[in-house]
Every structure is written in structure tokens, then in C-alpha cells.
N, C-alpha and C. Protein backbone atom coordinates (compact mmCIF):
# COMPACT_ATOMS: atom_id res chain seq x y z
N UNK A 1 106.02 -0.31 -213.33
CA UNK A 1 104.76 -0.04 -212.66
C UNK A 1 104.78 -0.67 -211.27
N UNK A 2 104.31 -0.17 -210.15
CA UNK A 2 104.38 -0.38 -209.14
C UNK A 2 103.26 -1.45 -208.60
N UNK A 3 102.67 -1.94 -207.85
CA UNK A 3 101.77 -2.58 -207.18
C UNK A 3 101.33 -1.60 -206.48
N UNK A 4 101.16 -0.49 -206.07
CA UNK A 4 100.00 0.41 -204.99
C UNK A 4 98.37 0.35 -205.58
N UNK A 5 98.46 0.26 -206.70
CA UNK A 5 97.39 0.76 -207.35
C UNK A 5 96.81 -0.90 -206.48
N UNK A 6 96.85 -2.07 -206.02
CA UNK A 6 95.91 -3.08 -205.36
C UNK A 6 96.06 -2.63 -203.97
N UNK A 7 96.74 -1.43 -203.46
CA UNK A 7 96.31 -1.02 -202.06
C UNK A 7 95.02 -0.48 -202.21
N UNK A 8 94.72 0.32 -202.97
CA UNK A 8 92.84 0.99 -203.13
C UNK A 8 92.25 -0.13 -202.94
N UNK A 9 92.20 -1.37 -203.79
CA UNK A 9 91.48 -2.23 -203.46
C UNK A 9 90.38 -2.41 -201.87
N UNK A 10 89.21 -2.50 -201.72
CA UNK A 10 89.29 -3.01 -200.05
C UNK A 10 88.53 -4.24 -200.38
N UNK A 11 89.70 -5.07 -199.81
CA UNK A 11 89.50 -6.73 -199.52
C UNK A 11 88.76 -7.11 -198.55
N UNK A 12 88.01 -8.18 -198.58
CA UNK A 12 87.18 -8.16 -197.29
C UNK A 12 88.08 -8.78 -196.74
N UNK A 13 87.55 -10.11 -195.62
CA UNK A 13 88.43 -10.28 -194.39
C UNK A 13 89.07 -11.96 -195.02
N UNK A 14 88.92 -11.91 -196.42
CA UNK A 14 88.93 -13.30 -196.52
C UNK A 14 90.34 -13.12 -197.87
N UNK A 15 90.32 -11.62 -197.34
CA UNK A 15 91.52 -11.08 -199.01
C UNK A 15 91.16 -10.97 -200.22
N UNK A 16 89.56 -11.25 -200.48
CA UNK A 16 88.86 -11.57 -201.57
C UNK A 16 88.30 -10.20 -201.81
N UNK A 17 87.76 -10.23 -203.30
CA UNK A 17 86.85 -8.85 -203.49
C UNK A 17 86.07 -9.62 -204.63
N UNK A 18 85.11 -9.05 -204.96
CA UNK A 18 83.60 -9.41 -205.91
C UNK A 18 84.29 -9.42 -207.14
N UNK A 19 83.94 -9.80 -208.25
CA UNK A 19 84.27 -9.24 -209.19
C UNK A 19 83.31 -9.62 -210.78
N UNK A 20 82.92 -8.86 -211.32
CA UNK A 20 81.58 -8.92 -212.57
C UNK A 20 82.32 -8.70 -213.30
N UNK A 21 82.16 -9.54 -214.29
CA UNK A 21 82.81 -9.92 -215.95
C UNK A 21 81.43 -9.45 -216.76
N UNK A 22 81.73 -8.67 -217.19
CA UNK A 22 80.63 -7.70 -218.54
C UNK A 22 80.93 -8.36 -220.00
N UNK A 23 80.74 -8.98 -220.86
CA UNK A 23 80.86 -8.17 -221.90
C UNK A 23 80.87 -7.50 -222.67
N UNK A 24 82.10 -6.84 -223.55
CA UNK A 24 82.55 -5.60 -224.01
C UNK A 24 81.69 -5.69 -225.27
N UNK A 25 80.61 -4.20 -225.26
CA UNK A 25 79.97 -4.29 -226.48
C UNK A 25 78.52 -4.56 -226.51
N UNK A 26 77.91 -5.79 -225.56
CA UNK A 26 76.76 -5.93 -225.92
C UNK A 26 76.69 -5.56 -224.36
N UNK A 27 77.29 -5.77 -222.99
CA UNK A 27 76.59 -4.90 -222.20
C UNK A 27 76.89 -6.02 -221.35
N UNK A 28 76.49 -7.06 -221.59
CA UNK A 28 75.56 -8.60 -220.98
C UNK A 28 76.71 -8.53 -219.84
N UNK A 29 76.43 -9.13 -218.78
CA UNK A 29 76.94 -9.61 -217.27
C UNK A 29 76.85 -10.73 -217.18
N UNK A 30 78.22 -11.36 -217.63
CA UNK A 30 78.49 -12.50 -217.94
C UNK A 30 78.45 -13.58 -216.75
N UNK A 31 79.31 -12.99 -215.65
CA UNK A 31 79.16 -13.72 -214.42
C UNK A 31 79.56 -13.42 -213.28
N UNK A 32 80.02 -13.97 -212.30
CA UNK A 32 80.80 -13.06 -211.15
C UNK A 32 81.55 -14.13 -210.26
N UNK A 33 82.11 -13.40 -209.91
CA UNK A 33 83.33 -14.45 -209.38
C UNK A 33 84.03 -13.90 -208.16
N UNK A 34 85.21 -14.45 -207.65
CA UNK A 34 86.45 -13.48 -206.54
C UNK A 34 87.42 -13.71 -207.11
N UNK A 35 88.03 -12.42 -207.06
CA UNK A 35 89.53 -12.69 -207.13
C UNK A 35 90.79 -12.21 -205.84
N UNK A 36 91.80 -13.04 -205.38
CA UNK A 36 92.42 -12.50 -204.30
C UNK A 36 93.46 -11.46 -204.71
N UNK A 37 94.73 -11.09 -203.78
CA UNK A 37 95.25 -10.20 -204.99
C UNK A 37 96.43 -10.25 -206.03
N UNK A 38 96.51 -11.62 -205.84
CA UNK A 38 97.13 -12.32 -207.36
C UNK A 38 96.67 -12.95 -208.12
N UNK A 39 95.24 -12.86 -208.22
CA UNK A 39 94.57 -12.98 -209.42
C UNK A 39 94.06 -11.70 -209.88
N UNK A 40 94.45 -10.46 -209.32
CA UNK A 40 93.90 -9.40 -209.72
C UNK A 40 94.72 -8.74 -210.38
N UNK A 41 96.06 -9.01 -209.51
CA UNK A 41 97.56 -8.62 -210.62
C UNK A 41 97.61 -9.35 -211.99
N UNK A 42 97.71 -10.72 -211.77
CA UNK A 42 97.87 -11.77 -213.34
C UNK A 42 96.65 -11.43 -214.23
N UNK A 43 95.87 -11.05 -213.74
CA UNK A 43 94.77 -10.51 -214.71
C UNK A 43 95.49 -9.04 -215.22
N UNK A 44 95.43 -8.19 -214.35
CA UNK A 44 96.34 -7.07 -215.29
C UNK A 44 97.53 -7.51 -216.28
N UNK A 45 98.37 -7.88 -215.31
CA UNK A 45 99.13 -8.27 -216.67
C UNK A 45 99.16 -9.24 -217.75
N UNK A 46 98.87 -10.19 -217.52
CA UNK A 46 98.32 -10.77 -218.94
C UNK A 46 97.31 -10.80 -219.74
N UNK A 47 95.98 -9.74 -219.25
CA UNK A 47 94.92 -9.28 -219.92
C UNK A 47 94.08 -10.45 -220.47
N UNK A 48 94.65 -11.53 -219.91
CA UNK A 48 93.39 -12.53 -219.46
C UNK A 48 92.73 -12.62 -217.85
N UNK A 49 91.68 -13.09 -217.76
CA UNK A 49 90.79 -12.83 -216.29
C UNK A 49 91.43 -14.39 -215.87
N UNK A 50 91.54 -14.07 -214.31
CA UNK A 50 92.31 -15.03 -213.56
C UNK A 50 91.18 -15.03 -212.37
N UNK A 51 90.78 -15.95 -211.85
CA UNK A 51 90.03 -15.60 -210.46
C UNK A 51 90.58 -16.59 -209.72
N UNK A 52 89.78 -16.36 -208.14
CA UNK A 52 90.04 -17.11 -207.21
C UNK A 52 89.01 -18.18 -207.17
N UNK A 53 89.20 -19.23 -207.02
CA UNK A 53 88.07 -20.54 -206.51
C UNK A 53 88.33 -20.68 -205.18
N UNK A 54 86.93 -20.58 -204.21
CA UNK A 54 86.88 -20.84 -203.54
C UNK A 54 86.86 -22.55 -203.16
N UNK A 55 86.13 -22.79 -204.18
CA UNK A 55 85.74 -24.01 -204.03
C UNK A 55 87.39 -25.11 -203.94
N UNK A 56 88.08 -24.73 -205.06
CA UNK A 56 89.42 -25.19 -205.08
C UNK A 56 90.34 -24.79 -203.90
N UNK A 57 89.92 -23.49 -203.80
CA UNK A 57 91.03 -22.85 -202.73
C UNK A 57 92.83 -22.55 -203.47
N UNK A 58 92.47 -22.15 -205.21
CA UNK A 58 93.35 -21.67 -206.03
C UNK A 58 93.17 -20.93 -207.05
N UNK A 59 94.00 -20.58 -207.56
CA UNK A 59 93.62 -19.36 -209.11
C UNK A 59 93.28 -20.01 -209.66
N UNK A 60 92.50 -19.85 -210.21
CA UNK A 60 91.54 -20.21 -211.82
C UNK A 60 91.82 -19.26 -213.10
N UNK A 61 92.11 -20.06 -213.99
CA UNK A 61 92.50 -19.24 -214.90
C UNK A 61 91.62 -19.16 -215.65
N UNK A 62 90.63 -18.30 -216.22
CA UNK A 62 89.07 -18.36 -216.79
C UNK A 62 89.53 -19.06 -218.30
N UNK A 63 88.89 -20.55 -218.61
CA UNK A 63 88.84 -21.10 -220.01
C UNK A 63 90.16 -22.39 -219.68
N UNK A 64 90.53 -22.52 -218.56
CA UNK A 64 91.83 -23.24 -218.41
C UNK A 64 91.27 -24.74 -218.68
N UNK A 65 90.46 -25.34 -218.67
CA UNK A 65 90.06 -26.13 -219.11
C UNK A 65 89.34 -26.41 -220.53
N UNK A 66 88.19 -25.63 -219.83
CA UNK A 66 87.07 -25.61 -221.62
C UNK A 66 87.38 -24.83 -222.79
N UNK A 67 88.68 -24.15 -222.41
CA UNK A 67 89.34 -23.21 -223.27
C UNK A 67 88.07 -21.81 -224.08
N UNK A 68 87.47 -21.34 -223.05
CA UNK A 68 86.32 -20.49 -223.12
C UNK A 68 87.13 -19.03 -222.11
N UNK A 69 88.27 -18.60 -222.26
CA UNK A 69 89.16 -17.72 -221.90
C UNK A 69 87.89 -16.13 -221.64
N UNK A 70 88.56 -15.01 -220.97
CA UNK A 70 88.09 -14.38 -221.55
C UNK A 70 89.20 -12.91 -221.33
N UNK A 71 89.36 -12.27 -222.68
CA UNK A 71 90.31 -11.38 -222.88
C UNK A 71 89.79 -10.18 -222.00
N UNK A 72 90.70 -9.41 -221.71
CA UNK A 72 90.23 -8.40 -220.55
C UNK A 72 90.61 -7.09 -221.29
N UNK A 73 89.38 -6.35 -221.56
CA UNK A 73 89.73 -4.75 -222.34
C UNK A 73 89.98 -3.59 -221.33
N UNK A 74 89.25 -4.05 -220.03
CA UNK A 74 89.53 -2.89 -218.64
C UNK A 74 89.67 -3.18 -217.23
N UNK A 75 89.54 -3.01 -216.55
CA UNK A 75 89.61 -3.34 -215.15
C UNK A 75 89.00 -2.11 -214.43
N UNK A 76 88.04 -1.75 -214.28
CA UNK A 76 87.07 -0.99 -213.32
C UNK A 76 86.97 -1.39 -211.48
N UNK A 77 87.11 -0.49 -210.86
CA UNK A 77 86.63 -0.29 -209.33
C UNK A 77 85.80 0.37 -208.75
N UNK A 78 84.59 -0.03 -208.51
CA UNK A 78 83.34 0.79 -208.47
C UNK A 78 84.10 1.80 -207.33
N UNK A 79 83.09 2.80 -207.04
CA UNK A 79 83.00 4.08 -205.78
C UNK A 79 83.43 3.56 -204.38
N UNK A 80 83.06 2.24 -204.40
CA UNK A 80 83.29 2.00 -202.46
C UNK A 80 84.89 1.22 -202.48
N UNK A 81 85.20 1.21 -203.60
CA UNK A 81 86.37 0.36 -204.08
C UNK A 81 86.41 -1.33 -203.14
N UNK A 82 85.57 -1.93 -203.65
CA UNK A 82 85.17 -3.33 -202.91
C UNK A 82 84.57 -3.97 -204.18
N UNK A 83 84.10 -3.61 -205.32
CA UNK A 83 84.04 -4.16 -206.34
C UNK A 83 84.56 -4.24 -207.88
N UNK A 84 84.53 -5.19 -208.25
CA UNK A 84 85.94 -4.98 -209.48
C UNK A 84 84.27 -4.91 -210.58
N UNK A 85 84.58 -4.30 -211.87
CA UNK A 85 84.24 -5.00 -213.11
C UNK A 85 85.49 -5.24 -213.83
N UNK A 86 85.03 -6.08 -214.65
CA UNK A 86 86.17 -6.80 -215.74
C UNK A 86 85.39 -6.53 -217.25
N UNK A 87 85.36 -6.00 -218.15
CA UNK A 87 84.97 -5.45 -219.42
C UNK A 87 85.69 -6.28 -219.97
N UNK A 88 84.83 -7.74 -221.00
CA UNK A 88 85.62 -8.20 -221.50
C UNK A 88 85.45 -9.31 -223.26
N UNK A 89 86.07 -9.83 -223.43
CA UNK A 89 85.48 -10.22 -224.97
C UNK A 89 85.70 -12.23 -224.19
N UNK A 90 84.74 -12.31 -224.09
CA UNK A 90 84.71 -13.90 -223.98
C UNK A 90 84.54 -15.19 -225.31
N UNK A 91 85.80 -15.32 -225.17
CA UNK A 91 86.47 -16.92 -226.14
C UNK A 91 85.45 -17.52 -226.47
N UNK A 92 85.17 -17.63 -227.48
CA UNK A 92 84.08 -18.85 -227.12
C UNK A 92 82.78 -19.24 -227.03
N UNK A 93 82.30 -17.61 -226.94
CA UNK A 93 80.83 -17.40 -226.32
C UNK A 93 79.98 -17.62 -225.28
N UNK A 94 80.69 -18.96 -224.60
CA UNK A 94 80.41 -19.73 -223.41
C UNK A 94 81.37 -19.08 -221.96
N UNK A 95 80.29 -18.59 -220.92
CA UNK A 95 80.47 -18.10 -219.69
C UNK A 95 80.40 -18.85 -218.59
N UNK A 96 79.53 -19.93 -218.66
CA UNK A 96 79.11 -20.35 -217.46
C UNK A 96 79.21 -21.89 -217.96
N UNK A 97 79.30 -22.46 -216.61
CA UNK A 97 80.16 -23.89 -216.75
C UNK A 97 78.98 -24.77 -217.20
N UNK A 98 77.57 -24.04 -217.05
CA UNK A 98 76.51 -24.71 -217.54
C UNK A 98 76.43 -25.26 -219.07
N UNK A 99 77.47 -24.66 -219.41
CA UNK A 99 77.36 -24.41 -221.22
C UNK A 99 76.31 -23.22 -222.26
N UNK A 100 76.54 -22.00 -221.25
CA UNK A 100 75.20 -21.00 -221.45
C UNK A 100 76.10 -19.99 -221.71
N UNK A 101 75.54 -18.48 -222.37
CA UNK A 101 76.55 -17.75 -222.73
C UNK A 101 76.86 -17.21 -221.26
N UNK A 102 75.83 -16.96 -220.60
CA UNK A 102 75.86 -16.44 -219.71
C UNK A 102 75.30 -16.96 -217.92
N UNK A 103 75.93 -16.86 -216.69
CA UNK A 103 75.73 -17.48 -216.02
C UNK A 103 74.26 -16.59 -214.68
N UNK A 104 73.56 -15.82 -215.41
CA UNK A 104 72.27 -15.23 -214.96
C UNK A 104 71.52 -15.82 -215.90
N UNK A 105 70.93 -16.81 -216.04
CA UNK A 105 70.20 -17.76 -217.17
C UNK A 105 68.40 -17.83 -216.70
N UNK A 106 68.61 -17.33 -215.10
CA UNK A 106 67.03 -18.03 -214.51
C UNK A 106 66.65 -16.36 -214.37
N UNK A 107 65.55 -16.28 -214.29
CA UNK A 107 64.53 -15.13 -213.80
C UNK A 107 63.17 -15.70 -213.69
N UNK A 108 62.96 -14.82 -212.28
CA UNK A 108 61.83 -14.97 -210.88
C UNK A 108 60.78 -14.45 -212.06
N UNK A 109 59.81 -14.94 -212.65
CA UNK A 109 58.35 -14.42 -213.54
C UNK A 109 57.73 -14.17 -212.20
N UNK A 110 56.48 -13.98 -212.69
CA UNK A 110 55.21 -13.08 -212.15
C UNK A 110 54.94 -14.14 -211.19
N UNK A 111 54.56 -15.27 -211.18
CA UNK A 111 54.19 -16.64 -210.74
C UNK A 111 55.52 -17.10 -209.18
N UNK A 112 56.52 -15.94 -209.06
CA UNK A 112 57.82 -16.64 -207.90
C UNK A 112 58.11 -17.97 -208.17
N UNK A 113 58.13 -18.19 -209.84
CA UNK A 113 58.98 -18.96 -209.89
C UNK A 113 60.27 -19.04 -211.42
N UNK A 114 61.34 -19.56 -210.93
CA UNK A 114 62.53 -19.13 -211.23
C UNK A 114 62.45 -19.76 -213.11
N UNK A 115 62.38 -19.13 -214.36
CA UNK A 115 62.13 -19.65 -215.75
C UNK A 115 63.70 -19.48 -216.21
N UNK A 116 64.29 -20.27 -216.84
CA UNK A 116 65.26 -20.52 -217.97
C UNK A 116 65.12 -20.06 -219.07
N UNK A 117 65.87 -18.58 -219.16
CA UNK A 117 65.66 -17.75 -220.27
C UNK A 117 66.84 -17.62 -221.14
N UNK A 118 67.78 -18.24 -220.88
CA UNK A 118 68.87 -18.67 -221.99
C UNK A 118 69.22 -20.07 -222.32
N UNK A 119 69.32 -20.80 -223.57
CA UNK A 119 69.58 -22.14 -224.02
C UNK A 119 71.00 -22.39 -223.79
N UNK A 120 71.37 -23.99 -223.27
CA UNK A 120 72.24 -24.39 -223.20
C UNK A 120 73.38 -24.43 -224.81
N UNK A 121 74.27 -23.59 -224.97
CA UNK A 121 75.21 -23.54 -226.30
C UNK A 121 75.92 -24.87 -226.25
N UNK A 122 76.42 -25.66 -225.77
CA UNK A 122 77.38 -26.43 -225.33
C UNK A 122 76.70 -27.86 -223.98
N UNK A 123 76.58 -28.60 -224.39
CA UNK A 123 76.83 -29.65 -223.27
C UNK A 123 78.14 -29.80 -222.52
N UNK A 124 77.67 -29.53 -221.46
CA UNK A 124 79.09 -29.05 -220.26
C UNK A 124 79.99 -30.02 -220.18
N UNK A 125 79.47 -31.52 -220.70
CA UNK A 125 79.83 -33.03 -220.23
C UNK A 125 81.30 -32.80 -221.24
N UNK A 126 80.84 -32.13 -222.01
CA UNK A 126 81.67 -32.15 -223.95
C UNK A 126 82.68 -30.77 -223.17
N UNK A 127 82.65 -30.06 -222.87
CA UNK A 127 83.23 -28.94 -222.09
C UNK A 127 84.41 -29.11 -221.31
N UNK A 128 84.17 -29.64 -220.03
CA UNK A 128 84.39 -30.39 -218.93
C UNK A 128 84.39 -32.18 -219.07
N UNK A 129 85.81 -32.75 -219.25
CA UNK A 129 85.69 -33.91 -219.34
C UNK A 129 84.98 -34.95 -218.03
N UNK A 130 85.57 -34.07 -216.72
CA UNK A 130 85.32 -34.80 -215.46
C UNK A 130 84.22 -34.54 -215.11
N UNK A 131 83.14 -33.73 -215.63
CA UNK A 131 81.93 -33.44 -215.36
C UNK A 131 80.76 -34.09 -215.60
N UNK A 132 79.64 -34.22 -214.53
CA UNK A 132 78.63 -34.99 -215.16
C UNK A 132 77.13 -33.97 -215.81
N UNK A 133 76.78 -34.49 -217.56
CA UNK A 133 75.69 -33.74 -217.16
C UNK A 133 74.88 -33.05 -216.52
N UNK A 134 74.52 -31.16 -216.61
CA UNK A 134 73.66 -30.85 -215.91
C UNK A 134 72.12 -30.96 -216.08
N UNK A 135 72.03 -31.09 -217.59
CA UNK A 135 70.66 -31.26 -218.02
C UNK A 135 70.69 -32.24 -219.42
């Protein structure tokens, strides 16, 4: 198999592209992330999700720590080809480094202000050894 198929890709100016982790089955939009374009390849081929950290300024291998992986069933490129989805079965149940399944947890109510509509599964501290409590 060739590599052309990450020329469609369009990278912005930083080599990066968006990318939304779904899970497979119940629908839910687990989280979102970047990946450059060797985390977009190692994700194809090993059918685990690999992203980019900005924050690190390296691949991230999703679960490489908290061992909360998440297996990859597809790889989608929306219409403008600038956004990835990732369709996928997440390890673990835990998405977000918060210890939540999912990392869209807040919603704006009637009142403009932001409510916590999913419970913490996991204390992140227990997760993440180097981490300090978020709540």
C-alpha cells in the first residue's frame, strides 16, 4: 500500500489536521485531538489512535499511560478533506484525562452557564501518576 492516500489530506500550515474520535455504536464524540502525518499513518496501521500533542510537541499514543487505548474500526475524511473522524471502541471506557467517559462533559443551560453533565468514572490522580487532582 502506498502513502498517497495522506496526500488528500489538507494539513493546515502547522502539518496538523482536526481529528474526532466517535464511539463505534453508541454514537458519543468522545473527544478531539490533532494528528500530524505520522500519527495518521501509525494509526492506520496499527489500528490503534495515535495523535499529535501539541502541548508535548510529540505522538501520543492514546491510553500510553492510563492504558485507556482506543481501537480504531475506520478512519473517515469529511468533504473539505481537513477533518479526520476516527470510529472507535475505547479501552476502558475512559476518554478524557478528566477521568470522564467523555471529554464534552459541560453544557451552556438556559441560565449561560456552563453545568457538568457527565460523572467523573475514575480519579485522574489514580490514572495519571504525575497528575494532580482535578476535582
Amino acid at each position: 500500500m502506498t502513502d498517497d492516500w495522506l496526500d488528500a489530506v489538507q494539513w493546515n500550515a502547522d502539518g496538523l489536521v482536526p481529528v474526532i474520535a466517535q464511539e463505534r455504536g453508541s454514537g458519543t464524540v468522545l473527544m478531539m485531538a490533532w494528528m500530524n502525518r505520522e500519527a495518521l499513518q501509525l494509526t492506520q496501521v496499527s489500528g490503534h489512535a495515535v495523535y499529535w500533542s501539541r502541548s508535548r510537541q510529540r505522538l501520543w499514543h492514546k491510553g500510553e499511560e492510563s492504558g485507556h487505548q482506543q481501537l480504531v474500526a475506520a478512519i473517515r475524511l469529511d468533504c473539505d478533506a481537513d477533518v479526520i473522524l476516527l470510529e472507535v471502541e475505547q479501552i476502558g471506557g475512559i476518554a478524557c484525562h478528566t477521568g470522564r467517559h467523555h471529554c464534552f462533559f459541560r453544557q451552556l443551560d438556559a441560565n449561560g452557564a456552563w453545568v457538568e453533565t457527565a460523572p467523573v468514572l475514575k480519579n485522574p490522580a489514580t490514572i495519571y501518576h504525575n497528575l494532580i487532582p482535578t476535582n
